[in-house]
N, C-alpha and C. Protein backbone atom coordinates (compact mmCIF):
# COMPACT_ATOMS: atom_id res chain seq x y z
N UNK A 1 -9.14 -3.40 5.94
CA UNK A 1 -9.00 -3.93 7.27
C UNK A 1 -9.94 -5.13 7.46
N UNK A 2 -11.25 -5.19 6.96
CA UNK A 2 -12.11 -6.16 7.17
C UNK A 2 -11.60 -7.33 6.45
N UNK A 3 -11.13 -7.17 5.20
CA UNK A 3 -10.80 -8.67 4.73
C UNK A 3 -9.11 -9.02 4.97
N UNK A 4 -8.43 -8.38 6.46
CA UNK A 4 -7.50 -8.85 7.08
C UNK A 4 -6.23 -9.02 6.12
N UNK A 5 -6.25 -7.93 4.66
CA UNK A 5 -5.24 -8.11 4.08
C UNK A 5 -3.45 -6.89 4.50
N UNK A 6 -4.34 -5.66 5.34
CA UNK A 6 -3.16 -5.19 6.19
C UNK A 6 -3.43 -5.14 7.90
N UNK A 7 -2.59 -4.97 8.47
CA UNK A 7 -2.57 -4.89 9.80
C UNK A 7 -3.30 -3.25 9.91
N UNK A 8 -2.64 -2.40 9.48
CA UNK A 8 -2.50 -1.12 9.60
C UNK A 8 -2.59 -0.26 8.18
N UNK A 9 -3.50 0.70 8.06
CA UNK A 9 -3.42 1.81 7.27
C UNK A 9 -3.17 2.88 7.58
N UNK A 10 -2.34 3.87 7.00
CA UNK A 10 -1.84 5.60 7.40
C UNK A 10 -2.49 5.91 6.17
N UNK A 11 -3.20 7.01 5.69
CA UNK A 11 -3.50 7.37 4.74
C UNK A 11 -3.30 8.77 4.96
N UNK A 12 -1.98 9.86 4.22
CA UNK A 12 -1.86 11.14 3.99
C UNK A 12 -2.19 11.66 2.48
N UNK A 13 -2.13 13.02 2.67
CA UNK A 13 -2.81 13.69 1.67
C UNK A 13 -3.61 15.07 1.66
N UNK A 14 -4.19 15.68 0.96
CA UNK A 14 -3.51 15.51 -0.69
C UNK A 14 -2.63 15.61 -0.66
N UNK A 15 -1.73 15.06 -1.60
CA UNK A 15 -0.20 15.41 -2.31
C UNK A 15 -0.70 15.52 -3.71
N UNK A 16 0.68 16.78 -3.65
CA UNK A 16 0.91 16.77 -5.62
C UNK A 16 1.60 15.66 -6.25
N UNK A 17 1.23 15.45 -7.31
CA UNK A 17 1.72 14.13 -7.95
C UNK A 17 2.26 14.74 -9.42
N UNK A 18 3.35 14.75 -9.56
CA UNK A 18 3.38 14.91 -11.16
C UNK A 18 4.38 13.70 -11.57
N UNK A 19 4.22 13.53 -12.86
CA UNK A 19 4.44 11.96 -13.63
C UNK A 19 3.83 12.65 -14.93
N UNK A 20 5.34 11.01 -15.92
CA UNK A 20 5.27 11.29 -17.09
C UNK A 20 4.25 10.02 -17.36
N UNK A 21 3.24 10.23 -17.96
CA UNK A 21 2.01 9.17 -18.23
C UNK A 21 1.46 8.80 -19.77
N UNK A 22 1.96 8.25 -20.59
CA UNK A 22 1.77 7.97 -22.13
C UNK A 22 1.49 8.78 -22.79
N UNK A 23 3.39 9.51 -22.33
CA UNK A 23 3.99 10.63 -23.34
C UNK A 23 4.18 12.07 -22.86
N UNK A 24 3.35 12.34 -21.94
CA UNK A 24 2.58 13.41 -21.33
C UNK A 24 2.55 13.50 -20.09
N UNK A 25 3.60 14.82 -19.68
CA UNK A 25 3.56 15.13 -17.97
C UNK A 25 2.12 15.42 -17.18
N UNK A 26 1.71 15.21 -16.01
CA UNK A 26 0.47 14.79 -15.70
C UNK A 26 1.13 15.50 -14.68
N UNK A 27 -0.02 15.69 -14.09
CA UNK A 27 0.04 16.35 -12.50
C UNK A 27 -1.55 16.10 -11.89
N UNK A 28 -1.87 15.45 -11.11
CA UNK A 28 -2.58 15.10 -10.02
C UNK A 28 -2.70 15.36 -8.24
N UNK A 29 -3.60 15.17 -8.18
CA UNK A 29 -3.90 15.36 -6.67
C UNK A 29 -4.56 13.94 -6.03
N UNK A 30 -3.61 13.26 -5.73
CA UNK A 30 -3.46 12.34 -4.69
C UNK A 30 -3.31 12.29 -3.36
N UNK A 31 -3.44 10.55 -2.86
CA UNK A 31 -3.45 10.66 -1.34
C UNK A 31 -2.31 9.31 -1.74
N UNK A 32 -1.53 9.03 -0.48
CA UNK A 32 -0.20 8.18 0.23
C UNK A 32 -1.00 7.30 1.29
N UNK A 33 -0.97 6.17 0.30
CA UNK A 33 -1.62 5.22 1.56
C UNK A 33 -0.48 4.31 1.86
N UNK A 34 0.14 3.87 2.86
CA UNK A 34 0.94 3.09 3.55
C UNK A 34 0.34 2.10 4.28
N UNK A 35 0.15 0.60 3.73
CA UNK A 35 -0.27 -0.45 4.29
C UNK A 35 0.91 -1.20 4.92
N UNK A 36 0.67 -1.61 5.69
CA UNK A 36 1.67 -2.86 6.83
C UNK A 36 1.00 -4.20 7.16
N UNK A 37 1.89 -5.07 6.28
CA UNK A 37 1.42 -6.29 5.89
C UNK A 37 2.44 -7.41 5.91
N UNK A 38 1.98 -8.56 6.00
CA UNK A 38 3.17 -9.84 5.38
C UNK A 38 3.36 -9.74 4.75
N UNK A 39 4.71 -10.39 4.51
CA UNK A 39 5.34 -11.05 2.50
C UNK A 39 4.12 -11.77 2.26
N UNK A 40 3.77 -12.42 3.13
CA UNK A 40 2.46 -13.61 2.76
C UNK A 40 1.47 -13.04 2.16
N UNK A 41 1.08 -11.86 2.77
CA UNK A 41 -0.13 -11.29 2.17
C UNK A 41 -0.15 -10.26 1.13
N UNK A 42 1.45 -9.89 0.83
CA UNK A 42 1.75 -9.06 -0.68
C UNK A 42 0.71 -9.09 -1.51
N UNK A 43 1.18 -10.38 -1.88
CA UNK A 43 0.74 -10.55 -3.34
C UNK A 43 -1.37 -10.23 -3.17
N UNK A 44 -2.09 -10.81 -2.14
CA UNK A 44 -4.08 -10.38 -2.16
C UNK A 44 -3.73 -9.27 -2.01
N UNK A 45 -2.62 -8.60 -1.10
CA UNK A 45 -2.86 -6.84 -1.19
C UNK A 45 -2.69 -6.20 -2.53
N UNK A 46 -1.94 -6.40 -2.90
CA UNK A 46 -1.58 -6.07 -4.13
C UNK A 46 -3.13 -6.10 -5.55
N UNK A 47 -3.44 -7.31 -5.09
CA UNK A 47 -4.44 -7.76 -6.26
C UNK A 47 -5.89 -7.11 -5.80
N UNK A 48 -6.03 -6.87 -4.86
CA UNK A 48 -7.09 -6.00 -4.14
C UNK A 48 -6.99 -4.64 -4.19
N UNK A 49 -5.88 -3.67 -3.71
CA UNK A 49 -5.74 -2.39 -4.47
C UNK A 49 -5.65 -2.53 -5.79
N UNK A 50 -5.36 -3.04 -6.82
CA UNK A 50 -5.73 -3.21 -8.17
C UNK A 50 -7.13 -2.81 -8.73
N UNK A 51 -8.05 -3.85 -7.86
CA UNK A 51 -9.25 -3.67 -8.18
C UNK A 51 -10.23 -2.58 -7.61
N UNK A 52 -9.15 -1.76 -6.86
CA UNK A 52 -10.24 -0.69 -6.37
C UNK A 52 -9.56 0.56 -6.63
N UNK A 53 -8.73 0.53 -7.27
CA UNK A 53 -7.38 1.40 -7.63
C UNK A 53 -8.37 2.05 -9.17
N UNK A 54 -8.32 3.44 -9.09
CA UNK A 54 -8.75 3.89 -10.71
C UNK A 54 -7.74 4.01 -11.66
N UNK A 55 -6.93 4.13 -11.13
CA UNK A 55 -5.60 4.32 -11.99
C UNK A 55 -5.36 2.92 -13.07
N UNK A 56 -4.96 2.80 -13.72
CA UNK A 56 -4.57 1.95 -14.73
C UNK A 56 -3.28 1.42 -14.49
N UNK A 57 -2.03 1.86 -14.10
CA UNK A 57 -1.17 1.49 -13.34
C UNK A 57 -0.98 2.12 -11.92
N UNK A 58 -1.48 1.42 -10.98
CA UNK A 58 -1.16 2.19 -9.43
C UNK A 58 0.15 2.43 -8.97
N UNK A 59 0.29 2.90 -8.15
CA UNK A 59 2.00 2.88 -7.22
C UNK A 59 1.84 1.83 -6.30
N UNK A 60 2.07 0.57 -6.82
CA UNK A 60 2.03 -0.28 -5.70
C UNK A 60 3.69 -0.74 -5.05
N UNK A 61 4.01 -0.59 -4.62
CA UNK A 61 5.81 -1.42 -3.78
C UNK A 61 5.71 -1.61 -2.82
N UNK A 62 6.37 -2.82 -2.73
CA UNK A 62 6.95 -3.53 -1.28
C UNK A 62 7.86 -2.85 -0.62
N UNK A 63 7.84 -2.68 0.39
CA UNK A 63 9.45 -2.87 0.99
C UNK A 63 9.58 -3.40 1.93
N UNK A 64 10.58 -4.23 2.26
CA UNK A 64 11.07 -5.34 3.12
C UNK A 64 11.63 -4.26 4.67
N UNK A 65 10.86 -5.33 5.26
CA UNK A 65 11.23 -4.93 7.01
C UNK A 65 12.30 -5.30 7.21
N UNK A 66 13.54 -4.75 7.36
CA UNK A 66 14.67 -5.63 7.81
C UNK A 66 14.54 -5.15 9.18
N UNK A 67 13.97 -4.61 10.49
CA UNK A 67 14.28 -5.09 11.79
C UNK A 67 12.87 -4.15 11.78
N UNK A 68 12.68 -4.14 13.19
CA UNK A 68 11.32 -3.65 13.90
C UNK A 68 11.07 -4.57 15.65
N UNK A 69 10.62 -3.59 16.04
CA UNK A 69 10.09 -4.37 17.28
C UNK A 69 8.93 -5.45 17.08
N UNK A 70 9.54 -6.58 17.76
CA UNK A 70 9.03 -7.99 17.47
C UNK A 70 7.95 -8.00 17.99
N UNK A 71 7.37 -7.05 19.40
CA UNK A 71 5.60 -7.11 19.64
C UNK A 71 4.97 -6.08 18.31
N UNK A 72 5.53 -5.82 18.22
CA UNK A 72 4.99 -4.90 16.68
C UNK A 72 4.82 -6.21 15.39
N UNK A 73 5.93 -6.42 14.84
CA UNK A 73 5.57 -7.51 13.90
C UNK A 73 4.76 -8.64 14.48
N UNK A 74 4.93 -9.08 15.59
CA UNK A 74 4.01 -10.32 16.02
C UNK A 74 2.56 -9.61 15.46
N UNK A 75 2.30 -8.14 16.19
CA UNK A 75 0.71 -7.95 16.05
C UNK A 75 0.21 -7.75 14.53
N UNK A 76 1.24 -7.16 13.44
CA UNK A 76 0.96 -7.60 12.10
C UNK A 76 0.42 -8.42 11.44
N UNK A 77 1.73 -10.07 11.89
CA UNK A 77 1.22 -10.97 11.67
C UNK A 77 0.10 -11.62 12.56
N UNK A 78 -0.32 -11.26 13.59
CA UNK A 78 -2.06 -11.70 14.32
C UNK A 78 -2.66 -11.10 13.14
N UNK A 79 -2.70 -9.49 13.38
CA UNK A 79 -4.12 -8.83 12.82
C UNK A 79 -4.15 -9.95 10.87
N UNK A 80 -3.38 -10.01 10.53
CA UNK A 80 -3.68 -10.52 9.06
C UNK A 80 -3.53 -11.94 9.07
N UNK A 81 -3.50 -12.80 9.82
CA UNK A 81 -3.44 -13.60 9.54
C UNK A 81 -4.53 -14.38 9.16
């Protein structure tokens, strides 16, 4: 939030996680973080959970807003801009 790369964080959890991981089914105890952000700011979000991410490959994905209330996206794009 401080370096204005999402508007908004939800963070749930624990969840079970199981995944096949180089070769080998894995099962973990994770948390679901859901950031709300620009296309603009994808890509520093992205490169910023990277670097604080322990995982070696994170779950990082986009997904595209196709509609939403427009005082909602306006305040997105304020808070990150």
């Amino acid at each position: 939030m401080e370096e204005r790369l999402a508007a908004c964080a939800q963070v749930v959890g624990p969840v079970s996680s199981t995944y096949r991981w180089q070769g080998e089914v894995e099962t973990a105890s994770e948390w679901y973080c859901h950031l709300k952000t620009t296309a603009a700011r994808v890509p520093a979000l992205i490169s910023r959970v990277r670097e604080l991410h322990p995982y070696q490959t994170p779950e990082i994905i986009a997904v595209a807003v196709a509609e939403g209330d427009a005082r909602y996206l306006k305040w997105i794009e304020e808070s990150v801009g």
